[in-house]
Protein backbone atom coordinates (compact mmCIF):
# COMPACT_ATOMS: atom_id res chain seq x y z
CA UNK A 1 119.72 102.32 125.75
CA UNK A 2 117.90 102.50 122.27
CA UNK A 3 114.22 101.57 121.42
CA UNK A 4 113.71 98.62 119.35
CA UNK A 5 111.21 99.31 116.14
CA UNK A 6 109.09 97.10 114.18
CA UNK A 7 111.64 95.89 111.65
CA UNK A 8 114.20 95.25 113.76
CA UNK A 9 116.38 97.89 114.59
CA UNK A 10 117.54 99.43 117.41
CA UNK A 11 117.48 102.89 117.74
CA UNK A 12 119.47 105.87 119.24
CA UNK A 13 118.41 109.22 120.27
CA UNK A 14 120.22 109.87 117.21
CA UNK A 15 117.84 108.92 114.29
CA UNK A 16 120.75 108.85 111.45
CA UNK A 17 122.86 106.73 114.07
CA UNK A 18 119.95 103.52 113.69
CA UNK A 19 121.47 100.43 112.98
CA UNK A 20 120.14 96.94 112.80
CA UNK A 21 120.82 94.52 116.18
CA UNK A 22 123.92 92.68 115.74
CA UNK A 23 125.34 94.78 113.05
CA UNK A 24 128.28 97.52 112.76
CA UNK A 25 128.01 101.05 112.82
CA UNK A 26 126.85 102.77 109.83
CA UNK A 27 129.45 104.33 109.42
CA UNK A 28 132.18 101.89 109.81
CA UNK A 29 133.46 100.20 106.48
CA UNK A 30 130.60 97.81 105.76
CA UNK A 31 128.31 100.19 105.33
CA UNK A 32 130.84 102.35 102.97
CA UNK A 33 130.82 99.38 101.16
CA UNK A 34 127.43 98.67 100.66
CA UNK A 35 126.87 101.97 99.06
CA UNK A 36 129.36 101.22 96.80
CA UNK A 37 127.93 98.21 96.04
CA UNK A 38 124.69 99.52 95.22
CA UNK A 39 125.80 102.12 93.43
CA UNK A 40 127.86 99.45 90.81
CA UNK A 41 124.82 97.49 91.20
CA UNK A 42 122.68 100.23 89.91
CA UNK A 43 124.95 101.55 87.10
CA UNK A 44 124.80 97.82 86.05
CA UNK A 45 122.38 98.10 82.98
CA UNK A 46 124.14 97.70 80.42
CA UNK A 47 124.13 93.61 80.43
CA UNK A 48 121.87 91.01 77.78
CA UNK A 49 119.65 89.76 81.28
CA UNK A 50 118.95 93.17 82.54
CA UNK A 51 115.57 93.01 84.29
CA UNK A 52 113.82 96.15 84.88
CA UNK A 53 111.42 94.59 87.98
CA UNK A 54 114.14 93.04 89.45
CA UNK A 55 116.66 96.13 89.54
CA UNK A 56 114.25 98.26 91.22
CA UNK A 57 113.43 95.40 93.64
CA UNK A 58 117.32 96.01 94.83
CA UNK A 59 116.77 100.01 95.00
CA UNK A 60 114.24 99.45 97.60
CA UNK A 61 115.88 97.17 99.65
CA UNK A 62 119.13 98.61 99.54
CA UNK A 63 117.29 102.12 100.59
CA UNK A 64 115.59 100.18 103.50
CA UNK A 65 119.51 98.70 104.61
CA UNK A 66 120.88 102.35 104.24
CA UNK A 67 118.63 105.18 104.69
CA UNK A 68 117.27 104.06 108.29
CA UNK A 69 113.70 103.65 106.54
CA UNK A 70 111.26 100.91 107.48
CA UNK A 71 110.41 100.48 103.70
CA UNK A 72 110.89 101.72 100.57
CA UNK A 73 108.47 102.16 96.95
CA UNK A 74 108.52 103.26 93.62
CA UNK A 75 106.06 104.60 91.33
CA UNK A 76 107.11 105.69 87.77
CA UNK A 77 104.72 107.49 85.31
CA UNK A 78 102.79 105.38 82.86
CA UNK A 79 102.29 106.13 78.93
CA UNK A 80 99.36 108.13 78.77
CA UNK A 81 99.89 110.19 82.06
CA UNK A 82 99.11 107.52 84.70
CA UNK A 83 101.26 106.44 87.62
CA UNK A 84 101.93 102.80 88.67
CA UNK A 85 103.56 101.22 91.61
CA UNK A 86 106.42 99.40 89.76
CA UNK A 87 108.81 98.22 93.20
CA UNK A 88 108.07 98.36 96.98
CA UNK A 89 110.31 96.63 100.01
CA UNK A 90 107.18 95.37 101.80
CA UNK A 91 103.13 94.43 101.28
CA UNK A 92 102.36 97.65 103.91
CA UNK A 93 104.45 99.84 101.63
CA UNK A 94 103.02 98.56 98.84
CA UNK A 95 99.44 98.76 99.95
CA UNK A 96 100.06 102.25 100.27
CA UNK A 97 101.62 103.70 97.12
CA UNK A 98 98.54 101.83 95.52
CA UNK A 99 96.64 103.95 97.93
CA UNK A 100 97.89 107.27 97.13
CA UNK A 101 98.26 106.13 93.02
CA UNK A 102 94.12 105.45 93.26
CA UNK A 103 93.63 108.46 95.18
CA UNK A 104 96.00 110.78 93.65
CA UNK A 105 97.17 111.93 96.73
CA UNK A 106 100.17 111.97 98.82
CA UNK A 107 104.00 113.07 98.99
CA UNK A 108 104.96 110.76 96.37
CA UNK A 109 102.42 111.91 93.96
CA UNK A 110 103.01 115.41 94.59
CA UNK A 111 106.85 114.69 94.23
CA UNK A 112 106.13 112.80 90.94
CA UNK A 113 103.89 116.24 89.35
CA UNK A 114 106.53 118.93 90.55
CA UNK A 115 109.81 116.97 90.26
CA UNK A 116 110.41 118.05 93.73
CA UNK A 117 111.23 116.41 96.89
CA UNK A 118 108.22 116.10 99.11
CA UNK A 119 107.51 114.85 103.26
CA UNK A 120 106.00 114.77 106.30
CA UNK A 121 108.02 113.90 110.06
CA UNK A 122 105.11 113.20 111.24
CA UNK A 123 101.60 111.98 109.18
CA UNK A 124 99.53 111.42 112.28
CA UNK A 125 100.34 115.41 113.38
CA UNK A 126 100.75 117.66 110.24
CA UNK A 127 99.55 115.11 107.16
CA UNK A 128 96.33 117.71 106.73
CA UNK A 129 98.43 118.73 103.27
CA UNK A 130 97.77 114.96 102.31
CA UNK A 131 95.04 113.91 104.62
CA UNK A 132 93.51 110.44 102.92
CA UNK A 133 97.34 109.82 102.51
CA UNK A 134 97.87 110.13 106.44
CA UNK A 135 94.99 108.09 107.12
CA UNK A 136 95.96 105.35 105.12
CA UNK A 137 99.28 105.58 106.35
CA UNK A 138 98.43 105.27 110.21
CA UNK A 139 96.36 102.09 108.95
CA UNK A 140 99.58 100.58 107.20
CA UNK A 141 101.30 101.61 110.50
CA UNK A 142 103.66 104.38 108.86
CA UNK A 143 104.11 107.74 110.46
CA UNK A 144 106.98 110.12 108.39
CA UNK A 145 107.47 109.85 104.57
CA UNK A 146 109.93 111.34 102.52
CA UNK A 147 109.48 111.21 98.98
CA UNK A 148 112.53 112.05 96.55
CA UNK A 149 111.70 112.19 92.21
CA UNK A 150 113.20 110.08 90.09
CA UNK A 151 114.01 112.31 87.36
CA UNK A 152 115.83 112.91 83.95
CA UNK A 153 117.35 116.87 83.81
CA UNK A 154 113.77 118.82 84.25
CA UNK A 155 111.89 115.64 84.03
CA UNK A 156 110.52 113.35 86.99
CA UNK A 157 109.34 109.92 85.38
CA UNK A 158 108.93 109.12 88.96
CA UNK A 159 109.51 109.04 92.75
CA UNK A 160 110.86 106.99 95.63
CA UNK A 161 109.15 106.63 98.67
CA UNK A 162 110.98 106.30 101.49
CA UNK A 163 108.33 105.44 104.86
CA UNK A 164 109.11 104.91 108.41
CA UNK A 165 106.93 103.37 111.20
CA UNK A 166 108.06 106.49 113.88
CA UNK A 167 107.88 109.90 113.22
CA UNK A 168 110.81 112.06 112.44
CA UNK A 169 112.59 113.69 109.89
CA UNK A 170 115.20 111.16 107.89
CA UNK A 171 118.54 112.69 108.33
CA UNK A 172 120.37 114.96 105.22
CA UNK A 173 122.92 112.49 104.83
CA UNK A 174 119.99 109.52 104.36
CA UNK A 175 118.06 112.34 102.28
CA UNK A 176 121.18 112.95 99.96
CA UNK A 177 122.08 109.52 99.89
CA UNK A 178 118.52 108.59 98.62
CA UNK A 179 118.56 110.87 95.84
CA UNK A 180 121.70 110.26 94.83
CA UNK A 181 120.40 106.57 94.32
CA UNK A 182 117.22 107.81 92.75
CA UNK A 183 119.27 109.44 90.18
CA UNK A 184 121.69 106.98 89.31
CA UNK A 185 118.41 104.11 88.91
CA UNK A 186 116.97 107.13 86.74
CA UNK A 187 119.71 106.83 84.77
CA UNK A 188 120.38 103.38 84.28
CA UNK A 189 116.64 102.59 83.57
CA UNK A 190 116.15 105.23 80.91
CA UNK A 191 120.24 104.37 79.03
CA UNK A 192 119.19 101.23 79.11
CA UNK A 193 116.20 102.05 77.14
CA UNK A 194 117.80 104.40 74.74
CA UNK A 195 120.59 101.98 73.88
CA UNK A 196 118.14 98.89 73.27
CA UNK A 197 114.93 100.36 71.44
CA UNK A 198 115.30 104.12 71.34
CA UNK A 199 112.04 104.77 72.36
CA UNK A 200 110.64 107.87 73.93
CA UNK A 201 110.92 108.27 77.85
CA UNK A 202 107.18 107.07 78.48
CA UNK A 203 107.57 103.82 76.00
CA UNK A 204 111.07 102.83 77.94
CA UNK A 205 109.11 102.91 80.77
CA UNK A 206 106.52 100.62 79.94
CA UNK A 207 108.46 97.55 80.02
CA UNK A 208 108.82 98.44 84.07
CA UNK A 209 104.78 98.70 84.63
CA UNK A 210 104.46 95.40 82.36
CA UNK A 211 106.90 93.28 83.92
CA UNK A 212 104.92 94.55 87.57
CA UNK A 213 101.99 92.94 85.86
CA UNK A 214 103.39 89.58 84.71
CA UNK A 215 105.23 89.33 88.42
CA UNK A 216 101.94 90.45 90.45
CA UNK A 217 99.88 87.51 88.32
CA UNK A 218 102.42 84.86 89.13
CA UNK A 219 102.93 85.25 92.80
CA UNK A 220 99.22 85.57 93.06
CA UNK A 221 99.03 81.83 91.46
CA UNK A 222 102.37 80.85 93.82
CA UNK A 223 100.40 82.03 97.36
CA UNK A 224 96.98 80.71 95.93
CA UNK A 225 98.84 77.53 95.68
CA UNK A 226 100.57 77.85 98.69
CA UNK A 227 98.44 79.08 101.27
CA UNK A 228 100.81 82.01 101.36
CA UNK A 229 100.72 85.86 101.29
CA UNK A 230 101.73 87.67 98.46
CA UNK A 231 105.13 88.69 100.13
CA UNK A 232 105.90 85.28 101.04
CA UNK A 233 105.46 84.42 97.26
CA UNK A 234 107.04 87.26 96.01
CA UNK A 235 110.17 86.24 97.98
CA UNK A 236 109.80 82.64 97.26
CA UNK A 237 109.79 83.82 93.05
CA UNK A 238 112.77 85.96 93.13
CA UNK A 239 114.89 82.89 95.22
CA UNK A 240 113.76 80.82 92.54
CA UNK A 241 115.01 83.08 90.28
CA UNK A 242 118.53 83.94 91.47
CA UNK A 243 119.28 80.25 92.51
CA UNK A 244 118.36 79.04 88.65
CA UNK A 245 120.11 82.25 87.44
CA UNK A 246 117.26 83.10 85.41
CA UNK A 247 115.63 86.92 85.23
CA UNK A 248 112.51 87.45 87.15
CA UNK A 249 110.57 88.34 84.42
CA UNK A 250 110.67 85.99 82.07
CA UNK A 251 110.29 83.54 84.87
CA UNK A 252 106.86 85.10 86.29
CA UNK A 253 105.81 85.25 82.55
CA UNK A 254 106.72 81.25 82.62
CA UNK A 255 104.76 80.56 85.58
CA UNK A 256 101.62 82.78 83.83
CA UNK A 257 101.75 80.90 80.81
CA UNK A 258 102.01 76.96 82.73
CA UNK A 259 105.74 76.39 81.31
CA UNK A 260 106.70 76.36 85.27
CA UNK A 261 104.42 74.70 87.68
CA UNK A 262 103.60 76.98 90.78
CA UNK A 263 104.88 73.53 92.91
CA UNK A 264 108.26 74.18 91.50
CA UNK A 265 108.69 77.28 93.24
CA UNK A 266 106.66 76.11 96.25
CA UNK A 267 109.97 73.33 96.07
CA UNK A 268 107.24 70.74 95.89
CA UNK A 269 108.47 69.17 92.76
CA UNK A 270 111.70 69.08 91.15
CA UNK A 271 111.48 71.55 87.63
């Protein structure tokens, strides 16, 4: 029998063999197509309503379906040589790349200056490389990171974070596979750019870390009105969004600015 973990899973003495309860076997079909999925998903920037917060929302939570992760962040570089957590799968996760951005320490940050990949199996036993990372870590309840760059040729403009609640090493296939997907969202973010504006590397990126800031004000009004926690408001804006077919973005911005009511997305009041 397998051990169950935190978010669900069940595990086997195999750690690339994971799988969630009541789903197939990785590597059966679904899962073959999932990747492929993700991977059209991700090459999907070339479209009027492409929304930069919302397409590296799906990068982390497809990582977290396929990599046998317990979550999943991003941080991309900022104009001016900064670093900004732009997309993470859960609050924990995300409490923690804001950690290590503050801080300037940790595998993702390291990945981020060398362009390499960088981890630890196990935070609570060898994090001394990284050790205000590994403390924070153990408080957030993670134990292994893996952190892969997101990165142009020679050129990281970021990296993906890819945490787990047990320590371990993630698997080569999950390792390969989460690169690969690092790449292609690399790709698509900075084409995108270069198609619409042109702009340098650093200015394409911008949009990303402004978007975070128009989303992170909105669902702080949505669980202020709610009673609810920022994840629960996050989740409640981007189901908003995708039922009303309408990009996250502008829709946070709408909510900022008082065109939509906070209630609406609570589903207190009809828009």
């Amino acid at each position: 029998m397998g051990r169950r973990r935190p978010d669900g899973r069940v595990v086997t003495a195999d750690r690339g063999r994971a799988t969630r309860t009541g789903s197939s076997d990785p590597t059966s079909g679904g899962r073959e197509q999932l990747v492929s999925r993700t991977f059209v998903a991700l090459a999907d920037t070339l479209v009027a309503d492409f929304d930069i917060a919302d397409f590296l929302d799906i990068l982390t939570r497809r990582c977290v379906d396929l990599l046998d992760v317990s979550a999943a962040g991003v941080i991309l570089s900022e104009r001016g040589g900064g670093l900004r957590v732009v997309a993470t799968s859960t609050q924990r996760a995300e409490l923690l790349e804001l950690f290590a951005v503050q801080t300037e320490n940790g595998p993702c940050i390291e990945c981020v200056h060398t362009g390499r990949p960088a981890s630890c199996d196990d935070l609570a036993t060898d994090g001394q490389r990284w050790p205000r990372f590994a403390a924070a870590a153990s408080e957030c309840g993670f134990r292994a990171v893996q952190a892969l760059p997101m990165r142009l040729r020679d050129q990281a403009v970021g990296a993906l974070s890819l945490l787990n609640t047990e320590p371990g090493p993630l698997g080569d296939d999950h390792v390969q596979l989460g690169q690969a997907l690092a790449d292609v969202a690399t790709i698509g973010i900075l084409q995108h750019r270069t198609i619409e504006r042109g702009d340098q590397v650093a200015e394409q990126l911008q949009t990303a870390l402004t978007s975070r800031v128009v989303i992170e004000q909105a669902r702080g009004m949505i669980a202020e009105r709610g009673g609810l926690s920022m994840a629960e408001a996050f989740t409640l804006l981007r189901g908003h969004a995708r039922a009303n077919n309408r990009p996250l973005t502008p829709l946070a911005l709408a909510v900022v600015e008082g065109a939509v009511d906070p209630d609406v997305i609570l589903g207190r009041r009809k828009a």
